[in-house]
Protein backbone atom coordinates (compact mmCIF):
# COMPACT_ATOMS: atom_id res chain seq x y z
CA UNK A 1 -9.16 172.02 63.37
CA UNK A 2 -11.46 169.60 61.09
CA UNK A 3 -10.26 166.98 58.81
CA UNK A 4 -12.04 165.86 56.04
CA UNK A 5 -11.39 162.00 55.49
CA UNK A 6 -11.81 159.58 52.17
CA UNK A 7 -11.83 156.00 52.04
CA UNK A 8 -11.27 154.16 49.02
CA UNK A 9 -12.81 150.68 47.92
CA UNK A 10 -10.05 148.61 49.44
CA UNK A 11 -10.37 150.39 52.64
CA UNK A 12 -13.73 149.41 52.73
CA UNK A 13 -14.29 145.84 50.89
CA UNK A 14 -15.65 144.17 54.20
CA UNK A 15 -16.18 144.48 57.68
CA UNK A 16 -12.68 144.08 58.89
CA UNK A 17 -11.57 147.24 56.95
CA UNK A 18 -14.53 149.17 57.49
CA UNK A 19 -13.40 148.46 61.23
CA UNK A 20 -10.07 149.23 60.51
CA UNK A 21 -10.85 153.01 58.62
CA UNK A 22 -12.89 153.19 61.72
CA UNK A 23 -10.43 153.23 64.25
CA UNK A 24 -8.27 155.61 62.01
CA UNK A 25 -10.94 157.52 61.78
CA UNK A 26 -11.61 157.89 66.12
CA UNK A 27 -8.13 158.01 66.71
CA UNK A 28 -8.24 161.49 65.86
CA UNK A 29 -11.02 163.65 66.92
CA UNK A 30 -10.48 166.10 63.79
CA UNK A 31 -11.48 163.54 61.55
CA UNK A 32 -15.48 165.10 61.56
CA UNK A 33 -16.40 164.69 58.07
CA UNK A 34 -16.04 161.48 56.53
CA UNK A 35 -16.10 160.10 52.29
CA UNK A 36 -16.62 156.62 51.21
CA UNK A 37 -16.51 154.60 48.42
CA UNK A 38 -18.73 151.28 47.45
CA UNK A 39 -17.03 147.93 48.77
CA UNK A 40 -13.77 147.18 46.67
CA UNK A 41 -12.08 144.32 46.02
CA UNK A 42 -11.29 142.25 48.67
CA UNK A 43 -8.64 139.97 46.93
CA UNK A 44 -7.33 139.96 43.57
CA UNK A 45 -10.52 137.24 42.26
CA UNK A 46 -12.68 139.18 43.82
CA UNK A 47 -14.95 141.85 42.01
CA UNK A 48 -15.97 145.27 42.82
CA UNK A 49 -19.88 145.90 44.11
CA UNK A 50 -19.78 148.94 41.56
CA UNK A 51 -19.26 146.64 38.44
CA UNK A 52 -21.85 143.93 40.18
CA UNK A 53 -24.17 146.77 40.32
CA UNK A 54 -23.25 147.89 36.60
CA UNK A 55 -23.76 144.77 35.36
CA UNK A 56 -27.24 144.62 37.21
CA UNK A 57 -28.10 147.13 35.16
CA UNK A 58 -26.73 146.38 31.92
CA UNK A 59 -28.95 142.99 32.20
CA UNK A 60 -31.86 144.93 33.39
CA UNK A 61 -32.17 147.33 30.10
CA UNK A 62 -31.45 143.99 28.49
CA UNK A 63 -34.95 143.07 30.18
CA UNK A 64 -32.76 140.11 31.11
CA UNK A 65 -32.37 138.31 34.98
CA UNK A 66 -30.36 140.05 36.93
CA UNK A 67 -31.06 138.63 40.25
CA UNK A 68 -28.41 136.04 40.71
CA UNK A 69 -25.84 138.94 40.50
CA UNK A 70 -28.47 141.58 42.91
CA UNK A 71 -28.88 138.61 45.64
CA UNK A 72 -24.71 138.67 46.13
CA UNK A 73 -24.79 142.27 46.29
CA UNK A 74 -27.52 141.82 49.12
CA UNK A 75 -25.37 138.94 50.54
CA UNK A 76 -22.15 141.19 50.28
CA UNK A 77 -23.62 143.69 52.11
CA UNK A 78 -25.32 141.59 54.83
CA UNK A 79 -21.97 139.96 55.75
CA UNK A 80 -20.77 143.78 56.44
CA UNK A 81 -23.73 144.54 58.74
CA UNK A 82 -23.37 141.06 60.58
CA UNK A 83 -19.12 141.03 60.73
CA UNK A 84 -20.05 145.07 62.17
CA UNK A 85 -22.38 143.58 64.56
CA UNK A 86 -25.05 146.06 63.44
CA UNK A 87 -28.51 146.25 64.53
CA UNK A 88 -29.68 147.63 60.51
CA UNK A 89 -32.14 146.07 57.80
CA UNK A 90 -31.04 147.67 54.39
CA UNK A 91 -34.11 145.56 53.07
CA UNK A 92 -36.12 149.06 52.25
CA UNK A 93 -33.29 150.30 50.37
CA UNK A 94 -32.57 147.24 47.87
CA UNK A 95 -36.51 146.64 47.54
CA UNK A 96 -35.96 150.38 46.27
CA UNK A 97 -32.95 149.36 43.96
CA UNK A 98 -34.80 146.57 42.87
CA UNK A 99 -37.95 148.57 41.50
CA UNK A 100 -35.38 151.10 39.84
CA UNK A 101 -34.21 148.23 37.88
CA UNK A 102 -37.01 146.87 36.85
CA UNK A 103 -39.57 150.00 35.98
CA UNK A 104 -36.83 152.74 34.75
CA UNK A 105 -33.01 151.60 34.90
CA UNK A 106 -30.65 153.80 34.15
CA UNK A 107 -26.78 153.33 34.36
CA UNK A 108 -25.70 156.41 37.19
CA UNK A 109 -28.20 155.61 39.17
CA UNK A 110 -27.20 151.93 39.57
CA UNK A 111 -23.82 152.32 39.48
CA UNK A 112 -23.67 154.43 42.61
CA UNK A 113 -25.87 152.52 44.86
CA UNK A 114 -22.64 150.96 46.23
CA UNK A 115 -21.57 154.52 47.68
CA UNK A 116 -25.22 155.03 49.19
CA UNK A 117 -25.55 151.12 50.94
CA UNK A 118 -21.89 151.74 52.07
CA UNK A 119 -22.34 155.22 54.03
CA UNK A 120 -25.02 154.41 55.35
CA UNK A 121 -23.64 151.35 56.93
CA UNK A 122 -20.92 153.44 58.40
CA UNK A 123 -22.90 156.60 59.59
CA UNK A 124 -24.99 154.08 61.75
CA UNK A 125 -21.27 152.02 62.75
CA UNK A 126 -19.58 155.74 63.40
CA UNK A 127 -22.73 156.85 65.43
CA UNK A 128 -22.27 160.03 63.00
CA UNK A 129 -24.77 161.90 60.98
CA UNK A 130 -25.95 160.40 57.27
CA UNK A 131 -26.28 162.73 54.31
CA UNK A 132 -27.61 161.81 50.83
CA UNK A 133 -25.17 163.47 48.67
CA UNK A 134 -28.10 163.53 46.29
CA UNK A 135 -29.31 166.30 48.06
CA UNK A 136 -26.18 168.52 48.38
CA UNK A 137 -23.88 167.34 45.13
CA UNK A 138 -25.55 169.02 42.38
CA UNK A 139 -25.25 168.70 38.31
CA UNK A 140 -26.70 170.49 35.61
CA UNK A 141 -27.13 170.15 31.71
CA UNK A 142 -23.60 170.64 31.37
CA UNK A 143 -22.15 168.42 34.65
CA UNK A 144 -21.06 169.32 37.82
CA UNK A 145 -22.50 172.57 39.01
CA UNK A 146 -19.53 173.74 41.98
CA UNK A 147 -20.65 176.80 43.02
CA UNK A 148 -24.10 175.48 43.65
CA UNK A 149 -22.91 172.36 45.41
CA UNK A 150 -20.51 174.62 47.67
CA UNK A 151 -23.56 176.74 48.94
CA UNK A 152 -25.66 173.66 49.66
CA UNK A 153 -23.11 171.85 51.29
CA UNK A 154 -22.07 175.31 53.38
CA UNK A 155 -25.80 175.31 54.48
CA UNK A 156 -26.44 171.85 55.05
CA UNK A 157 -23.03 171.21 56.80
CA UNK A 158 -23.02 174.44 59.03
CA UNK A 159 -24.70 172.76 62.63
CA UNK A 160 -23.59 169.17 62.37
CA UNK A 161 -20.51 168.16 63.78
CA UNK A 162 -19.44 164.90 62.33
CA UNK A 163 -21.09 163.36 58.75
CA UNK A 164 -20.95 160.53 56.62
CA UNK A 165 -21.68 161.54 53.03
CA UNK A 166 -21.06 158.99 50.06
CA UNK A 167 -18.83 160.00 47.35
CA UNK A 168 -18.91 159.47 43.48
CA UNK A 169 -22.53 160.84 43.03
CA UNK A 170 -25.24 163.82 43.28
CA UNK A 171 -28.48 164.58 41.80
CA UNK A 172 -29.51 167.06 38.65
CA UNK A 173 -32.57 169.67 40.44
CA UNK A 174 -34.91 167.19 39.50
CA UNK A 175 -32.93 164.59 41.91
CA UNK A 176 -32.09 162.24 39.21
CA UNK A 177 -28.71 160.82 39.97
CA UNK A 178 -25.96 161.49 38.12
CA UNK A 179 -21.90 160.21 38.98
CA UNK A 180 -18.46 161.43 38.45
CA UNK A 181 -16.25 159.33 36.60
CA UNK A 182 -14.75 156.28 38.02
CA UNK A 183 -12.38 157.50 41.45
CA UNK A 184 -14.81 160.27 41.63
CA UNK A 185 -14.97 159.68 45.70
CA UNK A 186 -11.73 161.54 45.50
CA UNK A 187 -13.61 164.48 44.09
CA UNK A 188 -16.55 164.31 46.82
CA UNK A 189 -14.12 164.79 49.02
CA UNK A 190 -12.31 167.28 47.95
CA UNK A 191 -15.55 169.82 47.35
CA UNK A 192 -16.60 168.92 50.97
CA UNK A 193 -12.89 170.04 52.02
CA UNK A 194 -13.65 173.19 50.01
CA UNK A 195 -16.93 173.81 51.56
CA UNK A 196 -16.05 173.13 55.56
CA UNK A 197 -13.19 175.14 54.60
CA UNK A 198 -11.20 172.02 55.83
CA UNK A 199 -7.27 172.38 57.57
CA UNK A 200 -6.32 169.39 55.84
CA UNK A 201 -7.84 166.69 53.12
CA UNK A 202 -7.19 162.96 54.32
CA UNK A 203 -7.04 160.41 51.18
CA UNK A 204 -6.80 156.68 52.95
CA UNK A 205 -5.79 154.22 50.31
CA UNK A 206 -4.44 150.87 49.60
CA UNK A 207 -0.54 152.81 49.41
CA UNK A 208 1.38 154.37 51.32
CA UNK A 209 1.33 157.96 49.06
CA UNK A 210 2.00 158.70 45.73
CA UNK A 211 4.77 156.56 43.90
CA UNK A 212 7.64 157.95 41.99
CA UNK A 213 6.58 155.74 39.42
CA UNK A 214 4.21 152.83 38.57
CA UNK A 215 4.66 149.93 40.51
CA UNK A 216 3.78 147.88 38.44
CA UNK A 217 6.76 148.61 36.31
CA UNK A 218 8.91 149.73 39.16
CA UNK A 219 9.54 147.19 41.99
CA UNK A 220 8.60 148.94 45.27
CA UNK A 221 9.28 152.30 44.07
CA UNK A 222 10.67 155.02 46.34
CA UNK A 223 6.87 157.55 47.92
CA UNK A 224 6.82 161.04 47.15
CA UNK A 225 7.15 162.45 50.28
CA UNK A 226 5.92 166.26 49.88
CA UNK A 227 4.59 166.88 45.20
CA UNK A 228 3.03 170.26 44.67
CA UNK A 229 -0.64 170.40 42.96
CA UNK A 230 0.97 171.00 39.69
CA UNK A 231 3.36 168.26 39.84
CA UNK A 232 0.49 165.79 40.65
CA UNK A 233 -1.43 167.36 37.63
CA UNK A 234 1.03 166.32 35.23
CA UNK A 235 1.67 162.85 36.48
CA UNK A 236 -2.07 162.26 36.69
CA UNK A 237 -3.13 163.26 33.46
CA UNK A 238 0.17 160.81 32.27
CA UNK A 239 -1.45 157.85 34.13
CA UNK A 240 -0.46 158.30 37.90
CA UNK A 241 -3.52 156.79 39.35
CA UNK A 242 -3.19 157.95 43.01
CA UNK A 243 -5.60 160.54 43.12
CA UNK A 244 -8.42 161.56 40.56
CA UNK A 245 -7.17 164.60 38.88
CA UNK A 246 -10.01 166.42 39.08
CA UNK A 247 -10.32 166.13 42.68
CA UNK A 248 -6.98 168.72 42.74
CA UNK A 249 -9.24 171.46 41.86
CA UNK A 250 -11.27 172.26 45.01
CA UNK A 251 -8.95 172.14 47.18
CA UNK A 252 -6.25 173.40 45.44
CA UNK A 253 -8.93 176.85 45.15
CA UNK A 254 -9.28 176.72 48.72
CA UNK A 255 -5.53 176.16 49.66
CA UNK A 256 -6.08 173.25 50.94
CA UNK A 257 -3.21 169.79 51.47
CA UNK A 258 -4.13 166.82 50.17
CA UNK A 259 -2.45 164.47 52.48
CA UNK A 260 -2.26 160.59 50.85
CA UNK A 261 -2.42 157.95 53.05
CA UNK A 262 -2.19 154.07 53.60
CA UNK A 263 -5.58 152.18 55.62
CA UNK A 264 -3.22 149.28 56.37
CA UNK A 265 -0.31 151.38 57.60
CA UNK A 266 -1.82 154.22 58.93
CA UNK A 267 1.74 154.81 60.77
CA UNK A 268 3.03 155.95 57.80
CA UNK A 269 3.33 159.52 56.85
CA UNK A 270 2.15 159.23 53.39
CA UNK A 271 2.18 161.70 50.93
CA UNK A 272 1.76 165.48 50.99
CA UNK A 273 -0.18 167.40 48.32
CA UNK A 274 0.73 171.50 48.53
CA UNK A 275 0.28 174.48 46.86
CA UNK A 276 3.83 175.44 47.01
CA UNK A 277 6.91 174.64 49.18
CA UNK A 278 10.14 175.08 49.88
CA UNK A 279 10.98 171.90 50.69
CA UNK A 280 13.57 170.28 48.63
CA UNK A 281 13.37 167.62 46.72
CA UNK A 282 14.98 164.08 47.82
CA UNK A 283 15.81 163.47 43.84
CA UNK A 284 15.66 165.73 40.81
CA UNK A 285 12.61 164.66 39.53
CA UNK A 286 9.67 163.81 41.46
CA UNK A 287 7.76 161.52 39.35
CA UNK A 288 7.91 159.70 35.92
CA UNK A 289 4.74 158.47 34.20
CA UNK A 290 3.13 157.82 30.80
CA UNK A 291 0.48 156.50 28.41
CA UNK A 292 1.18 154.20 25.05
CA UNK A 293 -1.51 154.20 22.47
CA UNK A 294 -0.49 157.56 21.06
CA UNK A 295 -0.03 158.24 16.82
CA UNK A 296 2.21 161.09 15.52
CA UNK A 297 1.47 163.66 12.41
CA UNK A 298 4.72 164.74 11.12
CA UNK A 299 4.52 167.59 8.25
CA UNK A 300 7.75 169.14 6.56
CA UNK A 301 7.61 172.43 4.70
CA UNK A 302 10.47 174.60 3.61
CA UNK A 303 10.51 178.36 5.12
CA UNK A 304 7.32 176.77 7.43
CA UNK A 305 8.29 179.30 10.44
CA UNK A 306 7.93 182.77 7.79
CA UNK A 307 4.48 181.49 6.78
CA UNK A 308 1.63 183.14 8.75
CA UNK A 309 -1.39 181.14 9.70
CA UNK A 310 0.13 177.81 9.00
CA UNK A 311 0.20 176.28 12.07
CA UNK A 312 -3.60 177.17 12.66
CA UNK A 313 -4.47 175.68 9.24
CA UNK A 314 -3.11 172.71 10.43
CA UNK A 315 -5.11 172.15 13.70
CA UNK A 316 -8.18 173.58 12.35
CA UNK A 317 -7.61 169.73 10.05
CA UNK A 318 -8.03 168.14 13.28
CA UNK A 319 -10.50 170.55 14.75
CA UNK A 320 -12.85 170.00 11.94
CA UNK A 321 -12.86 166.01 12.55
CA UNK A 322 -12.99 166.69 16.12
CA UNK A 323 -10.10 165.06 17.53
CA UNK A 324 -8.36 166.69 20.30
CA UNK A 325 -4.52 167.42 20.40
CA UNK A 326 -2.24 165.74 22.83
CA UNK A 327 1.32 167.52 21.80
CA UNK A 328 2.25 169.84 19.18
CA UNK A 329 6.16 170.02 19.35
CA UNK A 330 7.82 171.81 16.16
CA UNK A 331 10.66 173.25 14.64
CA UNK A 332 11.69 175.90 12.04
CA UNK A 333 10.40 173.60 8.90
CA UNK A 334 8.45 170.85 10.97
CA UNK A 335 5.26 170.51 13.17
CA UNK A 336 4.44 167.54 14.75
CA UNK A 337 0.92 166.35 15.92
CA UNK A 338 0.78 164.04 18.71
CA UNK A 339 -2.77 162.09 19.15
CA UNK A 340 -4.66 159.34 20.76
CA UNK A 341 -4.33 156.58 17.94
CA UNK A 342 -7.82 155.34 18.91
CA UNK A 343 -9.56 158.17 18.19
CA UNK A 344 -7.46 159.32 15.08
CA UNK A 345 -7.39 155.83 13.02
CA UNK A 346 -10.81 155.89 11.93
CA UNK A 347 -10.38 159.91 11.23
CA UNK A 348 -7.22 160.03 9.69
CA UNK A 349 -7.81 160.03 5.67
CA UNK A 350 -10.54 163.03 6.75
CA UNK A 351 -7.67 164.58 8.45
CA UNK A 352 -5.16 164.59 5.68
CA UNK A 353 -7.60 165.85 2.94
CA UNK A 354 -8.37 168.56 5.23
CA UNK A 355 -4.33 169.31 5.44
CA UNK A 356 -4.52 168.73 1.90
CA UNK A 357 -7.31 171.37 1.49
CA UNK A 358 -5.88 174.20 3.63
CA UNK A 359 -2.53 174.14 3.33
CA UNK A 360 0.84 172.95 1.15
CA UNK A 361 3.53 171.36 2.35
CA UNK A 362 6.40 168.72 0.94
CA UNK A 363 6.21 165.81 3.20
CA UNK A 364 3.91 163.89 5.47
CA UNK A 365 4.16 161.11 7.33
CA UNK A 366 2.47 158.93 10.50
CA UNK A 367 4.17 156.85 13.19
CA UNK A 368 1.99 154.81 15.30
CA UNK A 369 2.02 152.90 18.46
CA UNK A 370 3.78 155.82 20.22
CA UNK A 371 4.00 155.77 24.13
CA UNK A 372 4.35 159.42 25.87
CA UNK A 373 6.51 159.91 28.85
CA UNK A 374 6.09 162.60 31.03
CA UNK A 375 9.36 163.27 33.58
CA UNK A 376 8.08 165.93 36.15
CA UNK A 377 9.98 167.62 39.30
CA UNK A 378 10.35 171.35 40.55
CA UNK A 379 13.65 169.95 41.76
CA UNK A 380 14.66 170.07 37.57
CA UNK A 381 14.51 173.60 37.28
CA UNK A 382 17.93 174.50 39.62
CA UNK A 383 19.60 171.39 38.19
CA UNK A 384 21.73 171.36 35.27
CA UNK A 385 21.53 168.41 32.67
CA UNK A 386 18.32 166.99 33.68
CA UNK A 387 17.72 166.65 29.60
CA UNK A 388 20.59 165.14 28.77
CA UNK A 389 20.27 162.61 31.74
CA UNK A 390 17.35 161.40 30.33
CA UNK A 391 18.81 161.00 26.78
CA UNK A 392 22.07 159.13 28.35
CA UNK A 393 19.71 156.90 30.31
CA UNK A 394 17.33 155.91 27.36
CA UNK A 395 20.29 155.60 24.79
CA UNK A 396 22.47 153.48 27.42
CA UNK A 397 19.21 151.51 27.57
CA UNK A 398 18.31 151.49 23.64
CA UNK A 399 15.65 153.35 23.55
CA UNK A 400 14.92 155.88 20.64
CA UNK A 401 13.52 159.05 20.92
CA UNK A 402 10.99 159.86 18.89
CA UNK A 403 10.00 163.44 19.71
CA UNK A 404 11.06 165.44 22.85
CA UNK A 405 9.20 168.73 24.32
CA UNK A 406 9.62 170.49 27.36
CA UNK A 407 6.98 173.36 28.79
CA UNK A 408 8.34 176.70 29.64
CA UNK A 409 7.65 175.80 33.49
CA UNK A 410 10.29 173.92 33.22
CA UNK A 411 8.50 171.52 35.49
CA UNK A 412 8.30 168.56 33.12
CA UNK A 413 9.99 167.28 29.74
CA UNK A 414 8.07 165.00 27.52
CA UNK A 415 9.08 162.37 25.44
CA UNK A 416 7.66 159.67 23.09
CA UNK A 417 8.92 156.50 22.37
CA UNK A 418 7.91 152.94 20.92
CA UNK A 419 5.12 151.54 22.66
CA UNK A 420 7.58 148.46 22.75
CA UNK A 421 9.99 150.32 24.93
CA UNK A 422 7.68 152.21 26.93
CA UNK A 423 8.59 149.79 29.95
CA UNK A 424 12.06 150.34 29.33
CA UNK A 425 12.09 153.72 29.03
CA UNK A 426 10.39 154.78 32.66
CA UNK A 427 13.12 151.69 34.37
CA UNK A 428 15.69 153.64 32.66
CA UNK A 429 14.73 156.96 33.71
CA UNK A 430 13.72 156.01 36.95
CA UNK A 431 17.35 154.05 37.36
CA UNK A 432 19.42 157.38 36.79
CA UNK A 433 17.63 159.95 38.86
CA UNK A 434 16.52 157.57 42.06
CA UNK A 435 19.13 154.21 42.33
CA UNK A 436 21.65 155.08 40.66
CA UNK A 437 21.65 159.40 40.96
CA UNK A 438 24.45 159.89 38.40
């Protein structure tokens, strides 16, 4: 059996963790291939060696000093190797840094030197083998190249038995480096999973699996126990910030559980990520999540449903200003256009002369400061009334409804409300299908 195993910032901000994921990491001899992330935060003042390093950068293309923020990097990282009791000079590698910065900075390559300092501290503390992922994560033109990375890491991975490879980065064929987005560890992971063919996909974190809802609006909300990929797609696209939703992808190809899990209670079972299962839910929905800063499009025409084309007229208004669609719900005489506000406001006169232009209509209106709510669960499909739950739970509450839509999964219904009562909104919901379970 082999494991493939991610640690996060937080289970990595110092020596004491690194020890820590360490242990977690012996205590099973499946654990063979090992992800890590740059130092995190190791209190709530504290600040993230991937910003430090960011704003290295940002001072050197300034052509400003940035060596007050590079020497506590260096410090940062010399308190790990002395609190590991390590025998290791990373003097080489910063002197390297260092001349990156000052003859040819660029942002990627700075920002993922944290990953890079960080595994190869831990190889050398694991006594397990160090790869680059510069030389096995590959990007092209167009980003992440995955059938090319799978083959190199196949080939390079095929004789070694246990690895330390940093996440968040690669190289394009020239070896420049080029990163994920921000969490992409979680992705690194996942396409090494893919490409050991892995039994199982270990993601150590700072919780103990993925939440039912946001803590931070939910006191110590109730864990997910088992959430199928598509169930985690939808929260995660609506904010749930477990897991990097692109890291579902590989592994989800592959077949592959994602199994969430907590560095500082590594007794706990966590969270299980699956294809499918027949597991039942504990409550009808499995998650509730959402996003404010959305605007709303609302266009009335008589006899709209008997006119062909119309609805395409309509979005090609958008598509011409390029700005993407988050919702489209509609009925037989209305169409509404959900969209991020941020991107619309300084598009939105282009976008209704472009209605204007292609189509009639006899009303128009915006609403802004909108807040989407997504309420997911396979557990909603075999239960009767989830919908009007939800209504009784927001009007009991006071919350108004602004536009509802449901996908023909039936694994999620949608609805947007005032950004005002966004908080509101997921403590109602939350109430009636977990506490409460009316």
């Amino acid at each position: 059996m082999a494991k493939v195993v991610k640690f996060g910032g937080s289970s990595l901000a110092d020596a004491k963790q690194i020890m820590k994921a360490a242990g977690i990491i012996k205590q099973d001899s499946d654990r063979r291939y090992v992800i890590v992330s740059a130092p995190g935060k190791r209190d709530s003042k504290d600040t993230k060696i991937t910003d430090m390093l960011i704003n290295c950068y940002e001072l050197a293309a300034a052509k400003k000093d940035y060596s007050r923020v590079f020497n506590k990097i260096k410090k940062r990282y010399e308190d790990i190797v002395k609190g590991l009791r390590l025998r290791l000079s990373l003097e080489d590698e910063f002197k390297q840094i260092d001349k990156v910065l000052q003859e040819n900075p660029y942002r990627d390559f700075a920002a993922s030197r944290g990953e890079y300092l960080n595994s190869i501290i831990i190889a050398r503390y694991l006594g397990y083998t160090w790869i680059d992922a510069a030389e096995t994560v590959r990007f092209g033109k167009n980003g992440f190249l995955a059938d090319e990375t799978n083959a190199l890491l196949e080939e390079k991975l095929k004789n070694i038995k246990h690895v330390v490879i940093a996440g968040f980065y690669g190289a394009d064929a020239k070896g420049r480096i080029v990163t994920f987005s921000r969490g992409g560890s979680d992705i690194t992971g996942s396409i090494v999973a893919r490409a050991i063919k892995a039994d199982i996909y270990e993601n150590w974190t700072d919780v103990s699996g993925v939440l039912v809802a946001d803590p931070h609006i939910i006191d110590n909300p109730k864990v997910i126990h088992t959430i199928t990929y598509r169930e985690l797609r939808e929260l995660s696209y609506m904010g749930a910030s477990v897991l990097h939703e692109d890291a579902i992808f590989p592994v989800r190809k592959a077949g592959i559980p994602i199994n969430i899990r907590n560095t500082n209670k590594p007794d706990d079972e966590g969270t299980m990520i699956v294809e499918s299962t027949c597991r039942i839910p504990e409550y009808t929905i499995t998650g509730v999540a959402g996003k404010k800063g959305f605007a709303a499009v609302n266009i009335e025409k008589d006899m709209m449903n008997s006119e062909v084309g119309y609805c395409r007229k309509i979005l090609s208004a958008f598509e011409d200003n390029d700005v993407n669609i988050e919702h489209m719900p509609s009925g037989i005489d209305t169409m509404t256009v959900i969209v991020h506000q941020e991107e619309f406001e300084g598009k939105e006169q282009r976008v209704l002369a472009s209605i204007h232009k292609y189509t009639e209509f006899d009303q128009i209106d915006m609403e802004s400061d909108l807040a989407l709510i997504a309420v997911v669960g396979r557990g909603m499909k075999s239960q009767r009334g989830t919908a009007s739950r939800i209504f009784a739970a927001l009007s009991h509450a006071g919350v108004n409804i602004r536009m509802i839509d449901q996908g023909s999964s039936e694994l999620n219904i949608i609805v947007a409300v005032a950004g005002e009562d966004f908080e509101v909104a997921i403590k109602a919901i939350y109430d009636i299908f977990v506490e409460t379970r009316i």
